[in-house]
N, C-alpha and C. Protein backbone atom coordinates (compact mmCIF):
# COMPACT_ATOMS: atom_id res chain seq x y z
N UNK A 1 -65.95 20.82 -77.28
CA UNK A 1 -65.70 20.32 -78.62
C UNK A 1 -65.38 21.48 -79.54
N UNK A 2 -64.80 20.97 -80.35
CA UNK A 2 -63.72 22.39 -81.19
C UNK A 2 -65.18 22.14 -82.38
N UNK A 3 -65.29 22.80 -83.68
CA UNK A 3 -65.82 23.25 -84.97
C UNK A 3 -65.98 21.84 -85.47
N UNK A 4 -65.03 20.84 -85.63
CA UNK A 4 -64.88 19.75 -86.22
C UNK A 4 -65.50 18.30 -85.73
N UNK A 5 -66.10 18.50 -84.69
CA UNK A 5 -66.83 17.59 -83.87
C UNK A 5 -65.60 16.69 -82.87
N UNK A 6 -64.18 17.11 -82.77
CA UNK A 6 -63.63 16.43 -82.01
C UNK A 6 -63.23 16.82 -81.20
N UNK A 7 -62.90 15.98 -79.76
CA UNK A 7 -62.04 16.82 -78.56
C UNK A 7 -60.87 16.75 -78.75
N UNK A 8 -60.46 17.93 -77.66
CA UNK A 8 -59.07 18.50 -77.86
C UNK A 8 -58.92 17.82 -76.39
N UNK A 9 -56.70 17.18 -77.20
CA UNK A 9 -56.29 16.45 -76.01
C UNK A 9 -55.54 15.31 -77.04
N UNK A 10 -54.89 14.51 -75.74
CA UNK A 10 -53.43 14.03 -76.37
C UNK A 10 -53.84 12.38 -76.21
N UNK A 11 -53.79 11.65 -76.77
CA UNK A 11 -53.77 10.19 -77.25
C UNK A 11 -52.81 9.59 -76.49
N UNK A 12 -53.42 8.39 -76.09
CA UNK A 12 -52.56 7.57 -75.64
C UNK A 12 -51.28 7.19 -75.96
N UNK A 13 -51.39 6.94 -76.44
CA UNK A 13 -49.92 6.49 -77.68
C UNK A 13 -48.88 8.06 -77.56
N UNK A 14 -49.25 9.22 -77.66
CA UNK A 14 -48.74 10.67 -77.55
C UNK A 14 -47.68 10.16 -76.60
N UNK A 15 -49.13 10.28 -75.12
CA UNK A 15 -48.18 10.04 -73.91
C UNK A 15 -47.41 9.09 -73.13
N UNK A 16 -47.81 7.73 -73.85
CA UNK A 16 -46.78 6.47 -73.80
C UNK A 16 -44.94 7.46 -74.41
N UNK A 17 -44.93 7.90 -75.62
CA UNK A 17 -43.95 8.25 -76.31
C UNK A 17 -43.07 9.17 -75.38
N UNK A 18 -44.12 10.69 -74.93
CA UNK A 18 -43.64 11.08 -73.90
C UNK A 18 -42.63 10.88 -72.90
N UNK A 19 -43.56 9.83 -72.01
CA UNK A 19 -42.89 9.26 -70.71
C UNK A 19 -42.06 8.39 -70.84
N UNK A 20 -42.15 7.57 -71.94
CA UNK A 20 -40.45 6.81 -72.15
C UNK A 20 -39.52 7.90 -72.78
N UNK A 21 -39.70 9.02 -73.76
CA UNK A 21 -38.77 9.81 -73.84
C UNK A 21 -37.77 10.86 -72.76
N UNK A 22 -38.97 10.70 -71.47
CA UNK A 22 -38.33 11.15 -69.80
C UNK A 22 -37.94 10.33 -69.17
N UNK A 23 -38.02 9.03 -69.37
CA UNK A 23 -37.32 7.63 -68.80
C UNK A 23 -36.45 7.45 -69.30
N UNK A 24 -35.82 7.44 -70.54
CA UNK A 24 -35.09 7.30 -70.85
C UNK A 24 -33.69 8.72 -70.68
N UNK A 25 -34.27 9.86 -70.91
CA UNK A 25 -33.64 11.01 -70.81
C UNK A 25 -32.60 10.91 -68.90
N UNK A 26 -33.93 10.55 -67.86
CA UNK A 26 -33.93 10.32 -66.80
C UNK A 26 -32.75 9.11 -66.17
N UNK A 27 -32.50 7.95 -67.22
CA UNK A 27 -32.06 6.89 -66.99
C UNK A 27 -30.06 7.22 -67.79
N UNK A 28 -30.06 8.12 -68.42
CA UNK A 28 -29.23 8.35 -68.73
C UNK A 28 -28.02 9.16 -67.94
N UNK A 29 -29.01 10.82 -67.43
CA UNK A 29 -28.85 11.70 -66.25
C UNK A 29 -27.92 10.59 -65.36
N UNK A 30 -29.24 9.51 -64.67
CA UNK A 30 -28.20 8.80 -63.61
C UNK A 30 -26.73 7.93 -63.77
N UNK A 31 -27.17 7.88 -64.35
CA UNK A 31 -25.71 7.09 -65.18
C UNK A 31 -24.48 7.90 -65.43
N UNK A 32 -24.82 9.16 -65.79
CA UNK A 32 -23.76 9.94 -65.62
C UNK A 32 -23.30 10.56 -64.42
N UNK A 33 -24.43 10.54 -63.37
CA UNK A 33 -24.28 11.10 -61.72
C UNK A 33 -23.46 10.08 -61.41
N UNK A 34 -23.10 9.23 -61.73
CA UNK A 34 -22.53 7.44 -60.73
C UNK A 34 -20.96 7.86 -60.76
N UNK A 35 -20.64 8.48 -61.33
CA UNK A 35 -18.66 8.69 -61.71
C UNK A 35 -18.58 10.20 -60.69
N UNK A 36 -19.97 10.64 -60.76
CA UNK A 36 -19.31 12.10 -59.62
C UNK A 36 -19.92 11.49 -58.42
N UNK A 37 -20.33 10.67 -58.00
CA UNK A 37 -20.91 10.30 -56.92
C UNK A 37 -19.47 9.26 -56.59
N UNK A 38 -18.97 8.88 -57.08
CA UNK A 38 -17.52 8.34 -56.96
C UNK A 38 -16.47 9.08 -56.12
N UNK A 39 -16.49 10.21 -57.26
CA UNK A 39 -15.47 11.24 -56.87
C UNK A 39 -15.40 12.05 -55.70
N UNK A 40 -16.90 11.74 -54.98
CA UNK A 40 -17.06 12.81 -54.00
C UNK A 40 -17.07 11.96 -52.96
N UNK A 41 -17.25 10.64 -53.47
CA UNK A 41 -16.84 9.72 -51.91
C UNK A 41 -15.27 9.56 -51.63
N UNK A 42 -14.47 9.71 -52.78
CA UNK A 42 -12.66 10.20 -53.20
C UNK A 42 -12.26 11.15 -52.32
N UNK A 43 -13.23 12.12 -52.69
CA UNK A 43 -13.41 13.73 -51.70
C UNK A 43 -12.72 13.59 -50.72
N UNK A 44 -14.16 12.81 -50.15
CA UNK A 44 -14.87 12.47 -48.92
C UNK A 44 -13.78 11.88 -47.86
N UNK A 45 -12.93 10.88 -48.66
CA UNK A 45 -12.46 9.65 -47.37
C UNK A 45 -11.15 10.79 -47.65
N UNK A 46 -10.40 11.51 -48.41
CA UNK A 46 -9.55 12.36 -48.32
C UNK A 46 -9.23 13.32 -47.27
N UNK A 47 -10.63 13.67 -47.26
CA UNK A 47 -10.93 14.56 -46.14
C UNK A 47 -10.94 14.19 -44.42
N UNK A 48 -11.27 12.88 -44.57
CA UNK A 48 -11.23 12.13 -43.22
C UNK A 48 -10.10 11.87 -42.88
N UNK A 49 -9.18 10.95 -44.05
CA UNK A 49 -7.73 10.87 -43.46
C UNK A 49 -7.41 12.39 -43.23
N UNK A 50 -7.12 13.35 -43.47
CA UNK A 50 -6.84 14.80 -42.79
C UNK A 50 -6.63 14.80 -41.42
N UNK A 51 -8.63 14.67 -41.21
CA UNK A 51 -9.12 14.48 -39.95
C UNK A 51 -8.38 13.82 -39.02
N UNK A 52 -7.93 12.70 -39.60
CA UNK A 52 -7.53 11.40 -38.56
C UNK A 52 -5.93 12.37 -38.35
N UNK A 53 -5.54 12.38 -39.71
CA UNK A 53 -4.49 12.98 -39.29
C UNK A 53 -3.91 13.83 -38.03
N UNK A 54 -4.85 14.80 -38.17
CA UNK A 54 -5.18 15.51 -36.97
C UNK A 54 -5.18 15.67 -35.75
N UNK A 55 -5.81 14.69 -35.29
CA UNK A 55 -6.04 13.96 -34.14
C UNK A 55 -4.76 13.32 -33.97
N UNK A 56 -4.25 12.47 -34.91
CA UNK A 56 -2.91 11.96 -34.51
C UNK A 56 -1.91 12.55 -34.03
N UNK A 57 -1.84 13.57 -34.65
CA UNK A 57 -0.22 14.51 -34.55
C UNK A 57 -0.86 15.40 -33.43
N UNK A 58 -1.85 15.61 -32.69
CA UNK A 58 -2.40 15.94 -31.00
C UNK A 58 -2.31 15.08 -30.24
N UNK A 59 -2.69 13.68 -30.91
CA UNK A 59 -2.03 12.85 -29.78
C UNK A 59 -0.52 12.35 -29.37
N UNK A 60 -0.06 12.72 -30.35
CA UNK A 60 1.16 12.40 -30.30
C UNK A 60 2.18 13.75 -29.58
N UNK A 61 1.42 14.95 -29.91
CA UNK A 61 2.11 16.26 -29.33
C UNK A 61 1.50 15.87 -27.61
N UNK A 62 0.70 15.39 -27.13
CA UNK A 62 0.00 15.06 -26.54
C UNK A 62 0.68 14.19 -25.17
N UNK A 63 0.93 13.07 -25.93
CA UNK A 63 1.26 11.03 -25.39
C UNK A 63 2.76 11.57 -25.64
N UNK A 64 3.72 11.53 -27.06
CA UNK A 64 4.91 11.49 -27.03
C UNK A 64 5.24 10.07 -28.06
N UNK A 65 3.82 9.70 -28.31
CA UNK A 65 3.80 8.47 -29.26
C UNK A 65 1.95 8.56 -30.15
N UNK A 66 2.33 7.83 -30.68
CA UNK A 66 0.92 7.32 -32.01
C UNK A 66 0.27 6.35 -31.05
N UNK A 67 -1.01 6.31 -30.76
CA UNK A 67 -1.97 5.34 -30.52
C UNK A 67 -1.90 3.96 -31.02
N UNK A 68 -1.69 2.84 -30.87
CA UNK A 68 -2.26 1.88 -31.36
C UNK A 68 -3.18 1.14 -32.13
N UNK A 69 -4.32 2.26 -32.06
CA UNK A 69 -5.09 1.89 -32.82
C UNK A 69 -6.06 3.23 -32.66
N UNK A 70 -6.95 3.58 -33.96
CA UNK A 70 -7.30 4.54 -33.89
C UNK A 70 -8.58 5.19 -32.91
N UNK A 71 -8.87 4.19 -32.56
CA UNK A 71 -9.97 3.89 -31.47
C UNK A 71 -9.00 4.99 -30.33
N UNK A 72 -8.09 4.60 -29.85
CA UNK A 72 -7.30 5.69 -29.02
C UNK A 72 -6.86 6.24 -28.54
N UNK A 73 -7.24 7.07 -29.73
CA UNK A 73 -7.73 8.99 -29.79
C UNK A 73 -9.35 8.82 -29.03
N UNK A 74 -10.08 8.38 -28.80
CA UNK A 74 -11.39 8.42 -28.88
C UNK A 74 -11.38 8.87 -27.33
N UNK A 75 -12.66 9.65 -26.53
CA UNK A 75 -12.91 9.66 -25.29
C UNK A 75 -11.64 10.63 -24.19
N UNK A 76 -11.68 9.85 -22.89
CA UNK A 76 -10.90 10.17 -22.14
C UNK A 76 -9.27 9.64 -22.49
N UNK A 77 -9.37 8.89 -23.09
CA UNK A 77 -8.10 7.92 -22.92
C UNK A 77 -6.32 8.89 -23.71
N UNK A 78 -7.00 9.42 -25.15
CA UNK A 78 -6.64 10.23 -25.69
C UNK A 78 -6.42 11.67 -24.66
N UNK A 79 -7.55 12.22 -24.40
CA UNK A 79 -7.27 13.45 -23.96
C UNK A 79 -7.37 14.71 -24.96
N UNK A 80 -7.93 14.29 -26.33
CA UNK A 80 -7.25 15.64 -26.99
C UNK A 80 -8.55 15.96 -27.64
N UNK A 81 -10.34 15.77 -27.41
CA UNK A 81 -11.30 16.36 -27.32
C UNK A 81 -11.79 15.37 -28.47
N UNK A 82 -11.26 14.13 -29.32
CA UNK A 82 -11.80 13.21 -30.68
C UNK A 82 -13.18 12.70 -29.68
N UNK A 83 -14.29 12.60 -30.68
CA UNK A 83 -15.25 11.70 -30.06
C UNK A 83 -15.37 10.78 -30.96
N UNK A 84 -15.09 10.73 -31.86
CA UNK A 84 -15.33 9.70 -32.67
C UNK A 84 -14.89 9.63 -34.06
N UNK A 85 -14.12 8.74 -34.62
CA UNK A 85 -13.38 8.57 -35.61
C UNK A 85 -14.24 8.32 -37.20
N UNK A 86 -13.74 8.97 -38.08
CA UNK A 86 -14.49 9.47 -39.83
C UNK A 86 -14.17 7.67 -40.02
N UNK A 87 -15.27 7.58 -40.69
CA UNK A 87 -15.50 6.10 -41.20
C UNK A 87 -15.89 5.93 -42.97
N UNK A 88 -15.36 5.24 -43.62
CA UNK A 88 -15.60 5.28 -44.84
C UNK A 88 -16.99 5.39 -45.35
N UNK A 89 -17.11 6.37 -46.61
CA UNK A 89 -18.72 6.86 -46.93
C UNK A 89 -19.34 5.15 -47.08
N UNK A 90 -18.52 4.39 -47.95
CA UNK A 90 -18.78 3.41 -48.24
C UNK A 90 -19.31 2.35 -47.33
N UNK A 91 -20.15 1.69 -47.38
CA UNK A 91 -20.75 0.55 -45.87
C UNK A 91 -19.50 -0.17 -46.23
N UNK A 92 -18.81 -1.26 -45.60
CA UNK A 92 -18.21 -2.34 -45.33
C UNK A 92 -17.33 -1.85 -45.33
N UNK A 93 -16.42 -0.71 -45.63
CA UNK A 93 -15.21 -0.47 -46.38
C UNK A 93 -14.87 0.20 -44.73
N UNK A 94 -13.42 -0.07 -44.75
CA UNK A 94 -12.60 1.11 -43.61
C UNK A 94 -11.24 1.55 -43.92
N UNK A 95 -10.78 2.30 -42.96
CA UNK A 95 -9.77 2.61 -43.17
C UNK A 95 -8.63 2.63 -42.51
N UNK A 96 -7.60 1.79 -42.91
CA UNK A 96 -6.56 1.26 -42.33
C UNK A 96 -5.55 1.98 -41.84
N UNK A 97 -5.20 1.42 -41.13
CA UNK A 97 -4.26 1.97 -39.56
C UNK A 97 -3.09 1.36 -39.38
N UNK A 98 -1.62 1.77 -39.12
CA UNK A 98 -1.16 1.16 -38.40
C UNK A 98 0.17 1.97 -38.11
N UNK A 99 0.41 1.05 -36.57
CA UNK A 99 1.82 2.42 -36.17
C UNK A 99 2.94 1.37 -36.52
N UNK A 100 4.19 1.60 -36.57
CA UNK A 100 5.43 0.91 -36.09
C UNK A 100 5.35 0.59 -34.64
N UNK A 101 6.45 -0.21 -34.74
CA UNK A 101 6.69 -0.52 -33.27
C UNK A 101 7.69 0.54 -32.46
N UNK A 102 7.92 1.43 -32.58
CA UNK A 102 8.71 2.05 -31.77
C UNK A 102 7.28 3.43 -31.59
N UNK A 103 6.43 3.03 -32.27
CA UNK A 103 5.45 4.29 -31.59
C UNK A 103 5.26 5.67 -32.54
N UNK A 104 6.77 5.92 -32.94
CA UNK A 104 6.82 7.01 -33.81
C UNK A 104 6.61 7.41 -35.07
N UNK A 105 5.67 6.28 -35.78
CA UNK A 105 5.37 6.48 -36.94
C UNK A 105 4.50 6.14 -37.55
N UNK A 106 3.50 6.51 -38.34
CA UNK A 106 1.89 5.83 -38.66
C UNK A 106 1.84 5.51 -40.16
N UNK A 107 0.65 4.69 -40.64
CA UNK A 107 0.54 4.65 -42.11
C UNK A 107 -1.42 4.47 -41.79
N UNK A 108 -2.07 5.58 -42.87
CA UNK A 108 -3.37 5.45 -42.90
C UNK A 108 -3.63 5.29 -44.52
N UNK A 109 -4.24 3.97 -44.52
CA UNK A 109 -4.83 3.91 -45.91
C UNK A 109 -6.14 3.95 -45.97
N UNK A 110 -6.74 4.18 -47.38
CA UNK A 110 -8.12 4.43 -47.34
C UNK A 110 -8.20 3.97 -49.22
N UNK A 111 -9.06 2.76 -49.31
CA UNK A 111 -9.71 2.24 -50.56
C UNK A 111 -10.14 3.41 -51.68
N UNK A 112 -9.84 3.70 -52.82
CA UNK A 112 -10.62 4.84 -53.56
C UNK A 112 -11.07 4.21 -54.30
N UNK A 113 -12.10 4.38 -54.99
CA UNK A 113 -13.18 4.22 -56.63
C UNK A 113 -12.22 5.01 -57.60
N UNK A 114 -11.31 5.60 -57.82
CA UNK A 114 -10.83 6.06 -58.55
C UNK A 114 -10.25 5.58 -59.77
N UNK A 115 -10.68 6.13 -61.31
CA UNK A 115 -10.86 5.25 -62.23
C UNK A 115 -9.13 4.59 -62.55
N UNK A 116 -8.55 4.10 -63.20
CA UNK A 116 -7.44 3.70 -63.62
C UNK A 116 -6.24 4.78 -64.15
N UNK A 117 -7.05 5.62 -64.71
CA UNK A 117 -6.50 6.91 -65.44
C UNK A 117 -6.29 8.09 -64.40
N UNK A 118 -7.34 8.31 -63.22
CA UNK A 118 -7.36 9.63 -62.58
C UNK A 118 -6.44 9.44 -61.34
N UNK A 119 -5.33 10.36 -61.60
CA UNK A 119 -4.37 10.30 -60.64
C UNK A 119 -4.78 11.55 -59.31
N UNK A 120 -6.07 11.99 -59.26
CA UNK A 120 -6.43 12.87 -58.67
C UNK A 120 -6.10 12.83 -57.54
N UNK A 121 -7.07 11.31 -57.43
CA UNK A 121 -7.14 10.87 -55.60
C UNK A 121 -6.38 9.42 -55.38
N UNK A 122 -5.03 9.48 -56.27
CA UNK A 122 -4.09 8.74 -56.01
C UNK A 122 -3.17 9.31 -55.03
N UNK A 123 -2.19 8.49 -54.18
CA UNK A 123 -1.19 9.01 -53.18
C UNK A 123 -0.27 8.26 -54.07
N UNK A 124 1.15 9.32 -53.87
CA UNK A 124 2.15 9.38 -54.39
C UNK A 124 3.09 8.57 -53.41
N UNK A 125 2.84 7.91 -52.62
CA UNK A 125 3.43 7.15 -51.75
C UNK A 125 2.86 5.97 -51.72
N UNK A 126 4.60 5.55 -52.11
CA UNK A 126 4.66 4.02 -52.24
C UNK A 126 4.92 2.77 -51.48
N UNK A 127 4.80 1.54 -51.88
CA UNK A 127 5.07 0.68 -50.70
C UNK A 127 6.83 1.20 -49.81
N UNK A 128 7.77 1.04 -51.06
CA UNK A 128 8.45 1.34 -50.32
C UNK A 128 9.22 2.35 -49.95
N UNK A 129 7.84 3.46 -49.67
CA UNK A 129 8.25 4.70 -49.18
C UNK A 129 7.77 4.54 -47.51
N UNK A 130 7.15 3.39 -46.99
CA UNK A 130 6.89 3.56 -46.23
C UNK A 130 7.02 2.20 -45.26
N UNK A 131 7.94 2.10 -45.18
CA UNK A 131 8.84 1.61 -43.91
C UNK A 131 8.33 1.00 -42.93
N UNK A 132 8.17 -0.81 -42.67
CA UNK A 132 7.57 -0.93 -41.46
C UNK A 132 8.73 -1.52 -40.38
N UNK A 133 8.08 -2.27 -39.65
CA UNK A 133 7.08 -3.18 -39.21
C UNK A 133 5.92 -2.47 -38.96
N UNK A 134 4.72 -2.80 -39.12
CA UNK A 134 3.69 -2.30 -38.53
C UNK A 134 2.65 -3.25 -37.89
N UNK A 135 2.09 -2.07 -36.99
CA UNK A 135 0.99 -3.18 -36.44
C UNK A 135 -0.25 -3.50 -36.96
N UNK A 136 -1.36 -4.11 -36.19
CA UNK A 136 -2.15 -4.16 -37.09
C UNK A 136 -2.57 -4.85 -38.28
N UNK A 137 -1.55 -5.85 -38.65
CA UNK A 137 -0.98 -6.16 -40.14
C UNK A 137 -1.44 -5.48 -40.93
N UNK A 138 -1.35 -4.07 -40.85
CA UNK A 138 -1.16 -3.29 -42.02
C UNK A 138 -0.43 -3.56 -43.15
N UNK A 139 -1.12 -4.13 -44.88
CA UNK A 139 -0.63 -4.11 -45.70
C UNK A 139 -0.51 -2.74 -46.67
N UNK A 140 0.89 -2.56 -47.22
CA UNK A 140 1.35 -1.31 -47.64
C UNK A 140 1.52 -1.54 -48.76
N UNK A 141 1.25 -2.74 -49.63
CA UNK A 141 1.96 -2.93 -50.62
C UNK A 141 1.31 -2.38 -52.06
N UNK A 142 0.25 -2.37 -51.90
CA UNK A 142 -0.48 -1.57 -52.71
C UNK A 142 -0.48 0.11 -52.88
N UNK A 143 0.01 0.45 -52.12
CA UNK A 143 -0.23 2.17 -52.04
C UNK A 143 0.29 2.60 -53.85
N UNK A 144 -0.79 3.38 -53.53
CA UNK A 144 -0.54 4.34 -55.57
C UNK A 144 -1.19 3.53 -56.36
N UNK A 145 -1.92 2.17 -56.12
CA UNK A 145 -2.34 1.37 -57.07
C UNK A 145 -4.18 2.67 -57.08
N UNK A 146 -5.05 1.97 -56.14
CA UNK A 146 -6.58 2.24 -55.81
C UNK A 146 -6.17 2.58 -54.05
N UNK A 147 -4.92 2.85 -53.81
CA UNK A 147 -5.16 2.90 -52.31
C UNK A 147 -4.43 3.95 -52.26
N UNK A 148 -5.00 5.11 -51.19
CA UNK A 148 -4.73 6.49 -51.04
C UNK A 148 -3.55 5.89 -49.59
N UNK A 149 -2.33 6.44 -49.50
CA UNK A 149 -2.04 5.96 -48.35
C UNK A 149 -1.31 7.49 -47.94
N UNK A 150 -1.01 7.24 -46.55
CA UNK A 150 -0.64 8.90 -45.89
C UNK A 150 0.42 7.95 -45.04
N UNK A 151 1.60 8.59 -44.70
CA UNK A 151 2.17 8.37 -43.43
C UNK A 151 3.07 9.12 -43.31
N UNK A 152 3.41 9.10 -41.78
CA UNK A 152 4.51 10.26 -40.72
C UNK A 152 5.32 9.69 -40.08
């Protein structure tokens, strides 16, 4: 006890004020993590089509044609060391495949979170930059909208 007959120490009410002033501080923080946690799944599936890429243009230096489906590349069948194909960060989400019919040509799309404005992790390739028939029923028609698309 201090001179004055009272104890020293913080009131309820103090630390109610406190801990909603870190809940709230706390609740804000996350809210702003949610747009880079976006961007890095943008990164992310960017980086995979690469990957896939990769593998393709080995199998194809490889075969003399594009796989059918990206499955394969996978194992023995391929030959060119893939064990297993990059899958979207996202649960449910994948990423689309498809060759022409003559073998010699691919289109890989991949869904982005990317806001309306950020042309970051937009592809500059358009539906009709990219030429089908394809298999798969690969739809192309969206590319440059929210859909990153790649093709060779």
């Amino acid at each position: 006890m201090d001179v004055s007959g009272r104890k020293k120490g913080f009131t309820l009410i103090e630390i109610l004020i406190v801990v909603s002033i870190i809940g709230l501080l706390a609740s804000v923080i996350f809210v702003g993590l949610g747009a880079s946690r976006a961007r890095g799944r943008d990164a992310r599936r960017l980086a995979d089509l690469q990957s896939i890429q990769t593998g393709l243009e080995l199998y194809f230096t490889k075969t003399g044609a594009y796989p059918a489906t990206l499955n394969g590349m996978v194992g023995a069948s391929g030959g060119i060391g893939v064990i297993k194909i990059p899958t979207d960060p996202t649960v449910g989400n994948t990423y689309d495949y498809g060759v022409n019919t003559a073998g010699n040509s691919y289109v890989l799309i991949a869904d982005t979170e990317a806001a309306a404005g950020d042309a970051i992790y937009k592809s500059s390739l358009l539906a009709s930059d990219v030429p089908g028939p394809w298999t798969n029923s690969v739809v192309v028609t969206e590319c440059g909208s929210t859909r990153y698309c790649v093709s060779f």
